[in-house]
Protein backbone atom coordinates (compact mmCIF):
# COMPACT_ATOMS: atom_id res chain seq x y z
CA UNK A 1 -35.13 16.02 119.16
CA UNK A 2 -35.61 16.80 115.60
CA UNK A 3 -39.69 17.20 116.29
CA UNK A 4 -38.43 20.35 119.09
CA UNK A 5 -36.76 21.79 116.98
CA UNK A 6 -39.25 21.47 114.04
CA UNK A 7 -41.38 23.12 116.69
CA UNK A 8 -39.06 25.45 118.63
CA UNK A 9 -38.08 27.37 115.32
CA UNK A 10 -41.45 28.89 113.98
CA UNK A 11 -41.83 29.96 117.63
CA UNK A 12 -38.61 31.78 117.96
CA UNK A 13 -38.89 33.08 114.38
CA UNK A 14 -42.23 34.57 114.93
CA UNK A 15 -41.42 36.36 118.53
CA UNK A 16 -38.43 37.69 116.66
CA UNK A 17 -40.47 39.47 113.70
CA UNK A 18 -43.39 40.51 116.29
CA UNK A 19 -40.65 42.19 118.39
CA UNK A 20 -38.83 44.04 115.35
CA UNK A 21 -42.22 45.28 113.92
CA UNK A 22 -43.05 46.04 117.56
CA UNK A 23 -39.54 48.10 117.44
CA UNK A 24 -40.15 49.56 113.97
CA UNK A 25 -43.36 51.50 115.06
CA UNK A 26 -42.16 52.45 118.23
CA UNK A 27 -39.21 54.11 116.44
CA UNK A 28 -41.38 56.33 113.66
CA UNK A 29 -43.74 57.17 116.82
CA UNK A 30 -40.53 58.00 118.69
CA UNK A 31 -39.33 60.02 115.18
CA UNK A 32 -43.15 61.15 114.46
CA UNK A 33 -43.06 62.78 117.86
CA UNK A 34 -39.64 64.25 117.78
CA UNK A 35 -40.59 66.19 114.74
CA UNK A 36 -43.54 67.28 116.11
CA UNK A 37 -41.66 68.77 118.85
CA UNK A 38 -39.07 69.88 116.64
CA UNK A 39 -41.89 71.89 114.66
CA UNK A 40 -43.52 73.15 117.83
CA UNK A 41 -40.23 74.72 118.91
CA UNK A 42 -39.56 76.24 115.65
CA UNK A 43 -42.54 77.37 115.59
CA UNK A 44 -42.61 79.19 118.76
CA UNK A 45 -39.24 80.63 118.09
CA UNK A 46 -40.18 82.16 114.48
CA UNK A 47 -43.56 83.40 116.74
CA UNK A 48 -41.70 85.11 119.32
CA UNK A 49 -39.08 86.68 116.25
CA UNK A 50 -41.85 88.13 115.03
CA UNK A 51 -43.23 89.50 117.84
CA UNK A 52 -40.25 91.35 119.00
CA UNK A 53 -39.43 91.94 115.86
CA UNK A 54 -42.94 94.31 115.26
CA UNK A 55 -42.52 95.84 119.14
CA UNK A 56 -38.98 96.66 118.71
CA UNK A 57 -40.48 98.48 115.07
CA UNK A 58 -42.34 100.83 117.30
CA UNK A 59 -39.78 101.57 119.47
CA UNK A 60 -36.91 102.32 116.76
CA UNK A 61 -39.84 104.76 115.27
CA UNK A 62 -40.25 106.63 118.61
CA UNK A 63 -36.59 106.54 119.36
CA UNK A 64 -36.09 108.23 115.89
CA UNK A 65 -39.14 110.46 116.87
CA UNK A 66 -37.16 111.33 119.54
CA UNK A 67 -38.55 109.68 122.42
CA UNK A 68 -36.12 109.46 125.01
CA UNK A 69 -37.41 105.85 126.63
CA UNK A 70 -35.15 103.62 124.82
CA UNK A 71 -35.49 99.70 124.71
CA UNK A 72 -35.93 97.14 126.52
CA UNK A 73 -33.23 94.79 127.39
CA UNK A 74 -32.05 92.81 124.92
CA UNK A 75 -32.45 89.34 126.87
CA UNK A 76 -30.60 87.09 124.34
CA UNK A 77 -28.62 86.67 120.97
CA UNK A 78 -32.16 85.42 119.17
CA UNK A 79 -33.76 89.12 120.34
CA UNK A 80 -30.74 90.70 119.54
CA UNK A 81 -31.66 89.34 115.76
CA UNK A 82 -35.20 90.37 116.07
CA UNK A 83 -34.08 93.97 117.09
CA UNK A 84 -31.52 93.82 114.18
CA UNK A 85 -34.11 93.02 111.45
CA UNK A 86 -36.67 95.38 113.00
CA UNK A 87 -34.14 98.17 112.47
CA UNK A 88 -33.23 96.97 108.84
CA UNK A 89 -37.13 97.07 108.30
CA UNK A 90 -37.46 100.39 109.15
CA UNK A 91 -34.54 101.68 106.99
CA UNK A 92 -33.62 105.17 108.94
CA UNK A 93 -31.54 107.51 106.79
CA UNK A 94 -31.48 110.80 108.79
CA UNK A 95 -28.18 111.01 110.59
CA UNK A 96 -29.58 112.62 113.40
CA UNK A 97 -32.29 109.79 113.77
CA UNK A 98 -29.35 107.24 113.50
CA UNK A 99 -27.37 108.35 116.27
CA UNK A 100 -30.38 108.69 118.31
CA UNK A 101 -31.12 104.80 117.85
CA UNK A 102 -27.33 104.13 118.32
CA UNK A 103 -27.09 105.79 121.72
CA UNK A 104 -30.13 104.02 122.79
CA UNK A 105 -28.65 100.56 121.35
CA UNK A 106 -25.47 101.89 123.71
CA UNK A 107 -27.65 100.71 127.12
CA UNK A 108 -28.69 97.54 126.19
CA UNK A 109 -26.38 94.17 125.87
CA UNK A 110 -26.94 94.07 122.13
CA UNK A 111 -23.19 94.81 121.21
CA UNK A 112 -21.73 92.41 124.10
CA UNK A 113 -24.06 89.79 122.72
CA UNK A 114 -22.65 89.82 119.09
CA UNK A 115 -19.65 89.84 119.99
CA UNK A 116 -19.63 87.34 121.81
CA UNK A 117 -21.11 85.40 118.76
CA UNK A 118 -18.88 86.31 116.11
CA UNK A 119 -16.30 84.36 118.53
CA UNK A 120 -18.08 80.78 118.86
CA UNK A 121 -17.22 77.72 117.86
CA UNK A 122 -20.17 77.55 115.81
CA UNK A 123 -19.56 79.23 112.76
CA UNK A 124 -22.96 78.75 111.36
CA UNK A 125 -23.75 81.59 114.00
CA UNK A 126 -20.52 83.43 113.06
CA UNK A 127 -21.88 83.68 110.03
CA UNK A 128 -25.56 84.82 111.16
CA UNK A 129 -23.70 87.30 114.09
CA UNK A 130 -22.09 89.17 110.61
CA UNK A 131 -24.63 89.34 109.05
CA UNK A 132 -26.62 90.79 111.71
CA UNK A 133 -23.80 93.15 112.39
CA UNK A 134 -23.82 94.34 108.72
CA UNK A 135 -27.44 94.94 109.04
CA UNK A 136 -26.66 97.10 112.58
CA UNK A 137 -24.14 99.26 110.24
CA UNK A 138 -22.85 100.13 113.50
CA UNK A 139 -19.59 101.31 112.99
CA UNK A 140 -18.24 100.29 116.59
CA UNK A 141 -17.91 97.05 115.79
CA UNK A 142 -15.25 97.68 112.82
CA UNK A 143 -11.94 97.36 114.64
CA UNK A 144 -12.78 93.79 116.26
CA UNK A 145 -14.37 92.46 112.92
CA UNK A 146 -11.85 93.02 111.10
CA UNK A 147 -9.27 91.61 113.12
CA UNK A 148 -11.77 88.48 113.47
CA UNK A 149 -11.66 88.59 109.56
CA UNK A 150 -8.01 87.94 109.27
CA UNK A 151 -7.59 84.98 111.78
CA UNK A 152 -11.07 83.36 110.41
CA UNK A 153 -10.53 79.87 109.40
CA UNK A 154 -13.86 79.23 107.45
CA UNK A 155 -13.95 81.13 104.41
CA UNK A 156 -17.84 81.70 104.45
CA UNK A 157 -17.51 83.19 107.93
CA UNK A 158 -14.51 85.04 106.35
CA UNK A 159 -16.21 86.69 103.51
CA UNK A 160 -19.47 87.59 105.66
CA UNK A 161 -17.13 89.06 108.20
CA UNK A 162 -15.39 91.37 105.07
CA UNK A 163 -18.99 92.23 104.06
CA UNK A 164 -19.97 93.12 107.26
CA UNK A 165 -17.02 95.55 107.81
CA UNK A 166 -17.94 97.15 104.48
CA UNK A 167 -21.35 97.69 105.74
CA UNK A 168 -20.40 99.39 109.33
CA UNK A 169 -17.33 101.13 108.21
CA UNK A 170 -17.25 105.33 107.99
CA UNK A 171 -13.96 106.79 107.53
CA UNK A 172 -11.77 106.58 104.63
CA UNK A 173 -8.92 104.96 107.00
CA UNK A 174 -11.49 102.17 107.56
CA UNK A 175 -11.45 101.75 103.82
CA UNK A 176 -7.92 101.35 103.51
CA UNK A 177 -7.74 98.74 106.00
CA UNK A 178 -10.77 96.67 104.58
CA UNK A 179 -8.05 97.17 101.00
CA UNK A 180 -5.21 95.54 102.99
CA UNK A 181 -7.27 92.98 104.28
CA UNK A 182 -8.93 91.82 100.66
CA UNK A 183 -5.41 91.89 99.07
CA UNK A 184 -4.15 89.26 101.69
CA UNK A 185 -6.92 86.55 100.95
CA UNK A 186 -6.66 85.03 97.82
CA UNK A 187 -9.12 83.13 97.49
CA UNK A 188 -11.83 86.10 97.02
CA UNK A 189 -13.16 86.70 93.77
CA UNK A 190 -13.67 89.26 91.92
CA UNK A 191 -17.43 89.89 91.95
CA UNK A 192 -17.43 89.53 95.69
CA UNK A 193 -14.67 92.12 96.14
CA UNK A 194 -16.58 94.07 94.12
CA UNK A 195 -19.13 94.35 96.49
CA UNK A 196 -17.65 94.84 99.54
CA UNK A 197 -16.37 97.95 97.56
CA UNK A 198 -19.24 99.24 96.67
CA UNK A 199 -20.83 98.74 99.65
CA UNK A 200 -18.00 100.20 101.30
CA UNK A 201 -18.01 103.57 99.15
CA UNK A 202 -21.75 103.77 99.77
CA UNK A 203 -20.83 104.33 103.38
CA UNK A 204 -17.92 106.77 102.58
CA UNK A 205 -19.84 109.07 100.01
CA UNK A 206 -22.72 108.97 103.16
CA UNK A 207 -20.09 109.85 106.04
CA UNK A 208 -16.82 111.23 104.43
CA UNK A 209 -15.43 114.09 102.92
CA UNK A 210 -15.19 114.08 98.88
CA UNK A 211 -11.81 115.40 99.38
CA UNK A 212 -11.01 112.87 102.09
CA UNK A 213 -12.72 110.37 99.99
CA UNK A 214 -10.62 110.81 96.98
CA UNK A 215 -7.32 111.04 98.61
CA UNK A 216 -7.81 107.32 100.13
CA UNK A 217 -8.93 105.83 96.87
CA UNK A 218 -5.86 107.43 95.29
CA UNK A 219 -3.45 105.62 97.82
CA UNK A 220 -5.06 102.55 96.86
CA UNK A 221 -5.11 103.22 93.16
CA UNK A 222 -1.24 103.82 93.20
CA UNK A 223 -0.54 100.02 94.20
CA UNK A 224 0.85 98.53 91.32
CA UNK A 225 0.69 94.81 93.03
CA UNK A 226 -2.93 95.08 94.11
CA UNK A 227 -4.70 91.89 92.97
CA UNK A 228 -7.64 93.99 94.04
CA UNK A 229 -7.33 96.77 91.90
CA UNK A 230 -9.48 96.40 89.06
CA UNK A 231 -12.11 95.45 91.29
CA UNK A 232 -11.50 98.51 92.92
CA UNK A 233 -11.81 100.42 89.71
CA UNK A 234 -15.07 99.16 88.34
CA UNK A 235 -16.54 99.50 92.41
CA UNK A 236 -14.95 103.57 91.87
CA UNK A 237 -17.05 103.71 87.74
CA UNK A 238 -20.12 101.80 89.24
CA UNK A 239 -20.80 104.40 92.07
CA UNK A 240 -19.74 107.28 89.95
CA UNK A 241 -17.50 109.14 91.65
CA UNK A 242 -16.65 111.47 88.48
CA UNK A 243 -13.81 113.11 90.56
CA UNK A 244 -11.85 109.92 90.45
CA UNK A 245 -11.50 109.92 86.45
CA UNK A 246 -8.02 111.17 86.07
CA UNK A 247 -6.95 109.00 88.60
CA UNK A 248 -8.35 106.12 87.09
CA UNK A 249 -6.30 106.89 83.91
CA UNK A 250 -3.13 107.81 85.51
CA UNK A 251 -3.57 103.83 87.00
CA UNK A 252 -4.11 102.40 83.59
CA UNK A 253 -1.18 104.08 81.76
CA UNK A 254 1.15 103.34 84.96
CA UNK A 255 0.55 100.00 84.89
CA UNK A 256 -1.10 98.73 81.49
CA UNK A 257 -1.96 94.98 82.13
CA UNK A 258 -5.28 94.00 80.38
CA UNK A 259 -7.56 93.83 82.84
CA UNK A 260 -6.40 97.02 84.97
CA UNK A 261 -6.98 99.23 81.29
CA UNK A 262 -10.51 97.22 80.92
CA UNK A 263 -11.81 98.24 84.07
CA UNK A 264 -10.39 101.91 83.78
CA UNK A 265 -11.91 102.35 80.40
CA UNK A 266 -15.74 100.15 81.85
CA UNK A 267 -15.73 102.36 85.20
CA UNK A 268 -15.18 105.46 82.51
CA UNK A 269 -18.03 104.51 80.50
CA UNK A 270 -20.07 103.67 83.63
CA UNK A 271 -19.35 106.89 84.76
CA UNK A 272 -20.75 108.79 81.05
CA UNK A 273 -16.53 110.44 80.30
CA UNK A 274 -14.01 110.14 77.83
CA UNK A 275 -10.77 109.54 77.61
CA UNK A 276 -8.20 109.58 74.94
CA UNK A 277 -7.11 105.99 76.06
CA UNK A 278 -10.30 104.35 75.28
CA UNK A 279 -9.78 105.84 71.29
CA UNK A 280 -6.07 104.88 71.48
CA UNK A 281 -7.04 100.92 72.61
CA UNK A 282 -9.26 100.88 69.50
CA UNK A 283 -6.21 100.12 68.23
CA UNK A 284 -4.72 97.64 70.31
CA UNK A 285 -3.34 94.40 69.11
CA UNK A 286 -5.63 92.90 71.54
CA UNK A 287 -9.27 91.76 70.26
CA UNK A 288 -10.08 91.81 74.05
CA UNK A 289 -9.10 94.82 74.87
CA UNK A 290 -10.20 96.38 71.27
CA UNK A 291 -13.77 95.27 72.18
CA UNK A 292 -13.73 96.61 75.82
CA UNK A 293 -12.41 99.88 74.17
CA UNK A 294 -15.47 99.70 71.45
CA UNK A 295 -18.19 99.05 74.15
CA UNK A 296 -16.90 102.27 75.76
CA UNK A 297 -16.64 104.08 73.14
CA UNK A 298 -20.24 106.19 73.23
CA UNK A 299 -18.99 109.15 74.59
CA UNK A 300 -15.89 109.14 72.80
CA UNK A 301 -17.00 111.83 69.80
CA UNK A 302 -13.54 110.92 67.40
CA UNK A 303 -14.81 106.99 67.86
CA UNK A 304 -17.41 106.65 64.91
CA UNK A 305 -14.45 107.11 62.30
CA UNK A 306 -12.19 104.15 63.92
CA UNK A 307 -14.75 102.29 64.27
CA UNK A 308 -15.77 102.35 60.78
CA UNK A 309 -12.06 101.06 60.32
CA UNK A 310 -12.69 98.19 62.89
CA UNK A 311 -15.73 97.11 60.50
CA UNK A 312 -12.72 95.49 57.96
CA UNK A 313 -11.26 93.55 61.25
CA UNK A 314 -10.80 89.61 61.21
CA UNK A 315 -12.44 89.23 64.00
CA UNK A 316 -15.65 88.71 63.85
CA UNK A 317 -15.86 89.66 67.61
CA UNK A 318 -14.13 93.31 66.86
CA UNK A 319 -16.87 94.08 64.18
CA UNK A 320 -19.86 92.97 65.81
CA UNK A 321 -18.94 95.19 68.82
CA UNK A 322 -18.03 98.07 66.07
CA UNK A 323 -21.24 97.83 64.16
CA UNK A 324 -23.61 97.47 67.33
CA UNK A 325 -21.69 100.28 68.98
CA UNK A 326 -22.13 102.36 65.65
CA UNK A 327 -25.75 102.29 66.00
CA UNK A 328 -25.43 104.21 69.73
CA UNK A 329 -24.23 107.24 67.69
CA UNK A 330 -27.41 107.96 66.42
CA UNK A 331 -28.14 109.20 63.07
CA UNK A 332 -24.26 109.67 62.42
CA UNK A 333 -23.60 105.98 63.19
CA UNK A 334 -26.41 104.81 60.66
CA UNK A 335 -25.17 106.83 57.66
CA UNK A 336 -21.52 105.57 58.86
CA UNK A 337 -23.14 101.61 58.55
CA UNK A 338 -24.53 102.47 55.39
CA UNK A 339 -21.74 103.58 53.75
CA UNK A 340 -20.26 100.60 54.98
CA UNK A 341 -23.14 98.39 53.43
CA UNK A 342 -22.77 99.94 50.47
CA UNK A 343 -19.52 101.02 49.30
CA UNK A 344 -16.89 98.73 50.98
CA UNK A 345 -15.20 95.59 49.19
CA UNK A 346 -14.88 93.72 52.29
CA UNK A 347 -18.04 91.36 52.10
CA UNK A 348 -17.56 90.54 56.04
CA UNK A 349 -17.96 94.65 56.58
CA UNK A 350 -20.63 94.81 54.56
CA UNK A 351 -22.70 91.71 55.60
CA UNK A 352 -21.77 93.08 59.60
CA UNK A 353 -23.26 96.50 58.37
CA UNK A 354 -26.17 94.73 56.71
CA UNK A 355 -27.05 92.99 60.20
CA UNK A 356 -26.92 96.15 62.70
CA UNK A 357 -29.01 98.17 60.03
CA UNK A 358 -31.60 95.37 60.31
CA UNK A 359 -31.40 95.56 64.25
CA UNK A 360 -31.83 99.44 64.37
């Protein structure tokens, strides 16, 4: 018994290991293959993107042209992309051109097809569907996005959503609603709000009335609990809508939290005006706020002379903004740093003097 199963064991052990290296390298040729195919498909798919994506091209450039043919039909969600991209390629600004291309996009399944895909279970393609629609800037879709955007669980979905409504909106009651919708999420930040702004202005100042324009933004301005509003401020200084300067400032003195009378004074300087309140925070108790007020200080002619004073400050934050913002005044600001180098007791002023003359 013992000499069967001396024998029976090498046997068995052996038929085992042939049978799991036999396994093994039928499962990388089963995983060799499956890439392959994988790669293939991809492949084919990128292939056919780019084909429709050059033919629809030429048609959006007759369309605009004015050729009255119009597209094909849009057969599927992954054409619907291609068409999408080929009209973000070819970038049409004349209005007339645009609502040419829009009343041929009217005939074909294109807008049924997104959204339809902004409503799957999938939200990787929720997310691709936005941006797409963002890229369409096809303002029909506005109404059904945003109400998408406000039940969206996901918050990557969520935020694509809001950017895609900035990007398709074009009247100023749009805007406001895209501002009630931002205030209710909280966990947006503020760069990101920022550019949904932006973007969103882009498309008023394109399709809007100034006057029209201005009244909205003032409704939103006069919301004390905003936790959008700064954002909104720096969007309003960053695409220079001058108009909106007295506004701005009426918003800062009405409600004079930190970062509302930063941004007011930033979209100010962003916008090349003055204001008295950007002298009057040179004084402030706050070293924030006294170097946000002596960064924006440039076109501010009564600065130079308080921010000499500043020059004597403790903090060594306050007179390196002072003396670097000195030197933007030109030959005035020079002589001021000078006189500073030379004739003040405080050695801190002096030495901070010393160092912006030596970066001039």
């Amino acid at each position: 018994m013992d000499a069967f199963r001396s024998l029976t064991f090498p046997i068995v052990s052996v038929w085992l290991l042939h049978t799991l290296l036999v396994f093994f390298a039928v499962s990388l040729l089963v995983v060799f293959v499956g890439l392959g195919v994988h790669k293939n498909s991809v492949l084919r798919r990128e292939r056919r993107h780019a084909e429709n994506r050059e033919r629809e091209r030429d048609v959006i450039r007759a369309i605009a042209a004015g050729d009255s043919r119009g597209f094909t039909s849009v057969s599927d969600l992954q054409h619907a992309f291609s068409l999408v991209d080929a009209l973000h390629d070819c970038n049409i600004t004349d209005p007339q051109e645009e609502k040419r291309i829009y009343d041929a996009l009217a005939s074909t399944p294109i807008e049924l097809l997104l959204r339809d895909a902004i409503r799957s279970k999938d939200w990787g393609l929720r997310f691709k569907s936005m941006t797409a629609i963002h890229d369409l800037a096809w303002p029909v879709f506005f109404n059904e996005l945003l109400e998408h955007v406000a039940n969206e669980d996901n918050l990557r979905v969520k935020c694509s959503g809001l950017y895609a409504c900035s990007g398709v909106l074009d009247t100023p009651e749009q805007f406001l609603k895209l501002y009630d919708t931002t205030d209710a999420i909280e966990q947006l930040t503020t760069g990101f709000t920022e550019s949904v702004f932006r973007t969103g202005l882009k498309r008023l100042v394109r399709y809007a009335e100034p006057d029209a324009i201005a009244q909205v933004l003032d409704t939103c301005l006069q919301r004390p609990l905003s936790p959008r509003l700064a954002s909104l401020i720096l969007s309003i200084g960053k695409e220079h809508l001058h108009t909106l300067g007295p506004k701005i400032v009426a918003c800062a003195r009405a409600r004079p939290q930190r970062n509302i009378v930063i941004s007011s004074m930033r979209a100010l300087y962003l916008m090349g005006l003055s204001d008295p309140i950007i002298v009057e925070s040179l004084s402030s108790d706050d070293p924030v706020t006294q170097v946000a007020a002596i960064r924006c200080s440039p076109f501010c002619a009564d600065a130079p002379d308080k921010l000499v004073g500043l020059m004597t400050s403790r903090s060594f934050d306050v007179r390196y903004a002072a003396a670097i913002t000195l030197l933007t005044f030109g030959a005035q600001g020079t002589e001021l740093l000078d006189t500073v180098r030379t004739g003040f007791d405080d050695p801190y002023a002096r030495n901070m003097a010393a160092f912006a003359l030596a970066m001039e």
